[in-house]
Every structure is written in structure tokens, then in C-alpha cells.
C-alpha atoms as a PDB file:
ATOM      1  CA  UNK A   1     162.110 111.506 113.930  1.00  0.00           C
ATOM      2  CA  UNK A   2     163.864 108.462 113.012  1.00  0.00           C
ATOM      3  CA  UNK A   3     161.278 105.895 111.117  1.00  0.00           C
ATOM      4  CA  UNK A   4     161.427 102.163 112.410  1.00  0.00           C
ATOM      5  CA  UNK A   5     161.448  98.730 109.925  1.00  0.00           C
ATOM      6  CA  UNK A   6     158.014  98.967 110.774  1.00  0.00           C
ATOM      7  CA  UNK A   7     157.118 102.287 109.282  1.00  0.00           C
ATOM      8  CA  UNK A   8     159.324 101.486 106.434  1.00  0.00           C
ATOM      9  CA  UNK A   9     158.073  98.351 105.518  1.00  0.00           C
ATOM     10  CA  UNK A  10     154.936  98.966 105.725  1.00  0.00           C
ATOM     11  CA  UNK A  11     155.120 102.096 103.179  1.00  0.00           C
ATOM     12  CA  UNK A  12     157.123  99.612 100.934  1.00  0.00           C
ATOM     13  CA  UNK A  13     154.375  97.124 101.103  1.00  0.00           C
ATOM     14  CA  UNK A  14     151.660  99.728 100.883  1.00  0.00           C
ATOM     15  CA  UNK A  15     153.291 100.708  97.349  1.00  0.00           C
ATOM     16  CA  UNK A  16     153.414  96.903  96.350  1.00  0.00           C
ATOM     17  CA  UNK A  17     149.310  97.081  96.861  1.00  0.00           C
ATOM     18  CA  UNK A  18     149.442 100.221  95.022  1.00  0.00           C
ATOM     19  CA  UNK A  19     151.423  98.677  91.658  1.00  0.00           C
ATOM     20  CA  UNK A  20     148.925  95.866  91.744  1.00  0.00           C
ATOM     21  CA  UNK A  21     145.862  97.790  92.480  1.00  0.00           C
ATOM     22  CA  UNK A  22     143.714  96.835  89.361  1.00  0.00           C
ATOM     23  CA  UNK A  23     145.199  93.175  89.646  1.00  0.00           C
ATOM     24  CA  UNK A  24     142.966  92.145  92.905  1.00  0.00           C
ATOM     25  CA  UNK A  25     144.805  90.426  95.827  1.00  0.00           C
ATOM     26  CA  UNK A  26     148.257  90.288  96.497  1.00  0.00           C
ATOM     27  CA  UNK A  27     149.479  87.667  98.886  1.00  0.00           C
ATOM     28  CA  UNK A  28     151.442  88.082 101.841  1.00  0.00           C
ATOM     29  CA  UNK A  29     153.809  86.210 100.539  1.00  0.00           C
ATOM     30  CA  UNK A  30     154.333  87.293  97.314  1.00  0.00           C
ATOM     31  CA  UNK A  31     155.187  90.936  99.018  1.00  0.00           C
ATOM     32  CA  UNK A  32     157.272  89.682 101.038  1.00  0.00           C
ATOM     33  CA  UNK A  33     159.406  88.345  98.681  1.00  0.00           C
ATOM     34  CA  UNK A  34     159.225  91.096  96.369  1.00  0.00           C
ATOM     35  CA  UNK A  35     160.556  93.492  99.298  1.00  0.00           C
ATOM     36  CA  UNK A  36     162.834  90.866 100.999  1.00  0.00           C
ATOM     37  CA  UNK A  37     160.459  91.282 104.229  1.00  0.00           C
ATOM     38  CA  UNK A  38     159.411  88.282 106.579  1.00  0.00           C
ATOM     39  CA  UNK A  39     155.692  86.912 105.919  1.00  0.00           C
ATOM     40  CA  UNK A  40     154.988  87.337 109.611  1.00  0.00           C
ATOM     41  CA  UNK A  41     156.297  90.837 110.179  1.00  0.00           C
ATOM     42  CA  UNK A  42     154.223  91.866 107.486  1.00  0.00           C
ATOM     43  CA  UNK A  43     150.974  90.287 109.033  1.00  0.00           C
ATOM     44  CA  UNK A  44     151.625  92.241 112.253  1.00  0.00           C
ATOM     45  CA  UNK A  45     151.994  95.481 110.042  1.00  0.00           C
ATOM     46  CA  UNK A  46     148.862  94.490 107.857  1.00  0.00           C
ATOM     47  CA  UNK A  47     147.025  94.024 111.030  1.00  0.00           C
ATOM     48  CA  UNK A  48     147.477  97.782 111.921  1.00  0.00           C
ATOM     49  CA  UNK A  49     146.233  98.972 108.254  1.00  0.00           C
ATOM     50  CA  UNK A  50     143.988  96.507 107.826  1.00  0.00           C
ATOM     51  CA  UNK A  51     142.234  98.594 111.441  1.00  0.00           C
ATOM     52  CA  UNK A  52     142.770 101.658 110.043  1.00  0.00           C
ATOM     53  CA  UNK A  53     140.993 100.722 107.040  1.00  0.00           C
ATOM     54  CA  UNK A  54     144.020 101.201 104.425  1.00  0.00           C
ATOM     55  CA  UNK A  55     144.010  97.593 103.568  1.00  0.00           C
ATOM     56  CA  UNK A  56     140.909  95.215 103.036  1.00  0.00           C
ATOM     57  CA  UNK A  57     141.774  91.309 103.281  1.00  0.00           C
ATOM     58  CA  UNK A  58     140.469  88.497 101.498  1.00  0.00           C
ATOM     59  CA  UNK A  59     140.470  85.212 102.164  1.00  0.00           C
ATOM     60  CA  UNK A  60     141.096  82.161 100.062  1.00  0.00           C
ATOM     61  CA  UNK A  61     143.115  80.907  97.880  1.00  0.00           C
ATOM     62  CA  UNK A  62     143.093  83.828  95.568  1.00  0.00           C
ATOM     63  CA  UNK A  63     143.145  85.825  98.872  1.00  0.00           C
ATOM     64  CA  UNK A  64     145.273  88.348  99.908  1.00  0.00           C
ATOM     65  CA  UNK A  65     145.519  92.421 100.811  1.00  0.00           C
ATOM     66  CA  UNK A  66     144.132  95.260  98.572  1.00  0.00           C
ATOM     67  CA  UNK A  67     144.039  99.036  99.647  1.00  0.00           C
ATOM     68  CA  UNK A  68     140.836 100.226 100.653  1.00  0.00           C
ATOM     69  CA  UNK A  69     140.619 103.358  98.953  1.00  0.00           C
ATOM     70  CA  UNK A  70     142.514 104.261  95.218  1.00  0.00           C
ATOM     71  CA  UNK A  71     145.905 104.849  95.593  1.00  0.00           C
ATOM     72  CA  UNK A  72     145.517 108.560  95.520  1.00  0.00           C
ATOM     73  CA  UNK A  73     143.405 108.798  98.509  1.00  0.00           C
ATOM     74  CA  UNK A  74     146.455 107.493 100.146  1.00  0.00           C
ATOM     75  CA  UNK A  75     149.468 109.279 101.677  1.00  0.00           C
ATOM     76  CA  UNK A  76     152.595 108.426 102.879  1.00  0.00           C
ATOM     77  CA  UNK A  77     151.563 110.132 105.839  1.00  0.00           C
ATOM     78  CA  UNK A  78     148.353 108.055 106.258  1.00  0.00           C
ATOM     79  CA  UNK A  79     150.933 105.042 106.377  1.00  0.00           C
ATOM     80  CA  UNK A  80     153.276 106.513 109.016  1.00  0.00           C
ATOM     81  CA  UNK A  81     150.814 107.530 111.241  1.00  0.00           C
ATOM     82  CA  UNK A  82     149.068 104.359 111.503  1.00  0.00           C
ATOM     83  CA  UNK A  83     152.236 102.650 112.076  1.00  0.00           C
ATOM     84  CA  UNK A  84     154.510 104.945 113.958  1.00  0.00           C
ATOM     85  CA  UNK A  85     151.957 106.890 115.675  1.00  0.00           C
ATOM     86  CA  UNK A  86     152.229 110.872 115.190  1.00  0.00           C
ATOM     87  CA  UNK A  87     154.514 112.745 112.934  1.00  0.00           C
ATOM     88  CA  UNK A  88     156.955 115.017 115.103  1.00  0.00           C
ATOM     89  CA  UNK A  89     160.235 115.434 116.014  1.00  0.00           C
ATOM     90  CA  UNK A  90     160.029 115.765 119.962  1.00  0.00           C
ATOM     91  CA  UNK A  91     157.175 114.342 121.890  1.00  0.00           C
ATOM     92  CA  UNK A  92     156.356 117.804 123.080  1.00  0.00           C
ATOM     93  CA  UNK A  93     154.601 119.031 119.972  1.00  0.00           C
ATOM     94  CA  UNK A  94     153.351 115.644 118.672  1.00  0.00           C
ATOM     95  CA  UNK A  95     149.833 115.911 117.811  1.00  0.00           C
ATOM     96  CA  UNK A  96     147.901 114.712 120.584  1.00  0.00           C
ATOM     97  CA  UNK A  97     150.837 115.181 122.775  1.00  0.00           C
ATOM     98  CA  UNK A  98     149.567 115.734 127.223  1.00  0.00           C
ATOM     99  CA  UNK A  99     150.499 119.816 128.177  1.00  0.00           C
ATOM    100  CA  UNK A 100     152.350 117.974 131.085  1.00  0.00           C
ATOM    101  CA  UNK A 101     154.618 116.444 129.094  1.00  0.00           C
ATOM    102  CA  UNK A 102     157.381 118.983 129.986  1.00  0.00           C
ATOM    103  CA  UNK A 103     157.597 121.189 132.813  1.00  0.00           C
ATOM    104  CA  UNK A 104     159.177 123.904 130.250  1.00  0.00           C
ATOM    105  CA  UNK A 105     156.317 123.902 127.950  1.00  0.00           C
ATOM    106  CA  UNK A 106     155.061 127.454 128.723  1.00  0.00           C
ATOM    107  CA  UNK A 107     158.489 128.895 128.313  1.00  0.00           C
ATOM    108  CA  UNK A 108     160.222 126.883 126.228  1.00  0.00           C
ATOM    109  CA  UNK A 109     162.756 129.295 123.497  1.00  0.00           C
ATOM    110  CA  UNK A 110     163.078 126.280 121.317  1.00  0.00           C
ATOM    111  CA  UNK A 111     158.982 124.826 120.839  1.00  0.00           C
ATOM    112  CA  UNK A 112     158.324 127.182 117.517  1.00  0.00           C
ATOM    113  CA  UNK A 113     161.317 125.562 115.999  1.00  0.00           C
ATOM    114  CA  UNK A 114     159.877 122.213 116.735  1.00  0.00           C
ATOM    115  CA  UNK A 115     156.501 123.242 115.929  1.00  0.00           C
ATOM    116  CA  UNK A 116     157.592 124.313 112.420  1.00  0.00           C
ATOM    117  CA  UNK A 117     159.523 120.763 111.898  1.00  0.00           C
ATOM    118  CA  UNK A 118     156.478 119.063 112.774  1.00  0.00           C
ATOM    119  CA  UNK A 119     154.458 121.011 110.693  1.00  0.00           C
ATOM    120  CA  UNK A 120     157.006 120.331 107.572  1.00  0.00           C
ATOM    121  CA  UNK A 121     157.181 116.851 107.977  1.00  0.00           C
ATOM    122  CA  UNK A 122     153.882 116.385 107.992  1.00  0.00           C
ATOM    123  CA  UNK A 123     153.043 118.472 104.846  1.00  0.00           C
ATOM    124  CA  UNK A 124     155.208 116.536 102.988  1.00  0.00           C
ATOM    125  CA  UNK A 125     154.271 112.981 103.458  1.00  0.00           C
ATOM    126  CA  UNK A 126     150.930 113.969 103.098  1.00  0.00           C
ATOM    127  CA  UNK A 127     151.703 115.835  99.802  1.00  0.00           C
ATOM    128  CA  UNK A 128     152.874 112.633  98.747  1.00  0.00           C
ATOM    129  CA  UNK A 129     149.971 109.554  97.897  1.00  0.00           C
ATOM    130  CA  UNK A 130     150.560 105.842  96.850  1.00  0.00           C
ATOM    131  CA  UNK A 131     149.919 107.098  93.691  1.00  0.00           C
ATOM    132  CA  UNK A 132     152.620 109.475  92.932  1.00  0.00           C
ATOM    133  CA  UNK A 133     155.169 106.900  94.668  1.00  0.00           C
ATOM    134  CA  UNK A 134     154.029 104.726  91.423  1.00  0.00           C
ATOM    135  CA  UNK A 135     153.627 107.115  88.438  1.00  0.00           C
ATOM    136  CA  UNK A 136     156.091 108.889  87.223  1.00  0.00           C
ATOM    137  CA  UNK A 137     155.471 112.204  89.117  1.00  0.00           C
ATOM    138  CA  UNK A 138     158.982 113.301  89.999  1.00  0.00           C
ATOM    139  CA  UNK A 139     158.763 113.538  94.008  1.00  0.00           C
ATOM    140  CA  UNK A 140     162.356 114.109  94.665  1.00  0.00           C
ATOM    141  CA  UNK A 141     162.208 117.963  94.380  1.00  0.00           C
END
């Protein structure tokens, strides 16, 4: 599973929300900058965590994005779902995924392997909140 921009830069802008958490709103712009990402891509990303209710707007001129729940309560894998859709590395174990999918599902020597990948990739971005991407909880190990 390869992430795209969008799945990238919206966990980069998620952690901008996160840093300024107790500050109130952060505008568009002002993430965008920070991260060197276009206002406009990031409205199309905000859109889709704004519906899954990571993000709350406000309007205004002290408007802007904040998360919708503390910065532990989200995980990098709450992010990458919402954006990317579901965590796997072939489309026939994806959560979610139609039986039909592939004609070798039943027999297939290789699934477990893919199964276990899935299930690794998954544990691990949601062992991982906004929270611990900003303190200084060592998540490289």
C-alpha cells in the first residue's frame, strides 16, 4: 500500500491541528504554508474529515479547523482511512472488500500472508494518535 499526497497531507495537516489544539482555529492558510501544501487541496482533504467528524470548522474571521475530539482519541489510522479508504495491501483482504473480488479467493496459497500485512499495518497506525506524533513519545521503534 503506497499512500497518496492526499493521505499524506492530510496526516501532516491533522498534526498541525494537533500542535495548536489549545490555541482554537487554525486557518487554512496558515497550514498550508506551514506544510508547503496548496490552500485548495487542503479544503478538498478538510472536506473528507470535516464528514468524518475529525475536524470541526468555524467560520469567521478568527475561523478556521480544530479536531473534533483531543488529539489522543485520534490515530493515524483514523486519518488514512478517511482519506485513502481501507488499510491493506491487496484489494482482496481490504476490509469491506466483495468475496467476488477474485476468482482464487477460496484457494488462494498466498491470502494469510496478505491477511497478516493487513492486519500489521493497521495495528500500527492505530497504535499511533495525533498525540504521540506531537509529544515526545519516541514512535520510531
Amino acid at each position: 500500500m503506497k499512500l497518496t499526497t492526499k493521505g499524506e497531507y492530510g496526516v501532516r495537516a491533522m498534526v498541525v491541528l494537533a500542535l495548536n489544539y489549545r490555541d482554537g482555529p487554525t486557518p487554512i492558510k496558515e497550514i498550508g504554508r506551514r506544510e508547503g501544501i496548496s490552500p485548495q487541496y487542503l479544503e478538498q482533504i478538510f472536506l473528507d474529515l470535516r464528514r468524518a467528524d475529525l475536524v470541526n470548522s468555524i467560520r469567521g474571521a478568527k475561523g478556521g479547523y480544530t479536531l473534533a475530539r483531543h488529539p489522543s482519541e485520534i490515530s493515524i489510522g483514523d486519518v488514512v482511512r478517511v482519506l485513502e479508504g481501507p488499510i491493506a495491501p491487496m484489494e482482496c483482504v481490504a476490509e469491506g472488500s466483495d468475496s467476488d473480488c477474485c476468482e482464487r479467493t477460496e484457494g488462494c496459497l498466498t491470502r494469510g500472508v496478505w491477511e497478516k500485512l493487513r492486519d500489521r499495518m493497521n495495528e500500527v497506525l492505530d497504535d499511533i494518535s495525533l498525540e504521540d506524533m506531537i509529544s515526545s513519545k519516541n514512535i520510531k521503534s
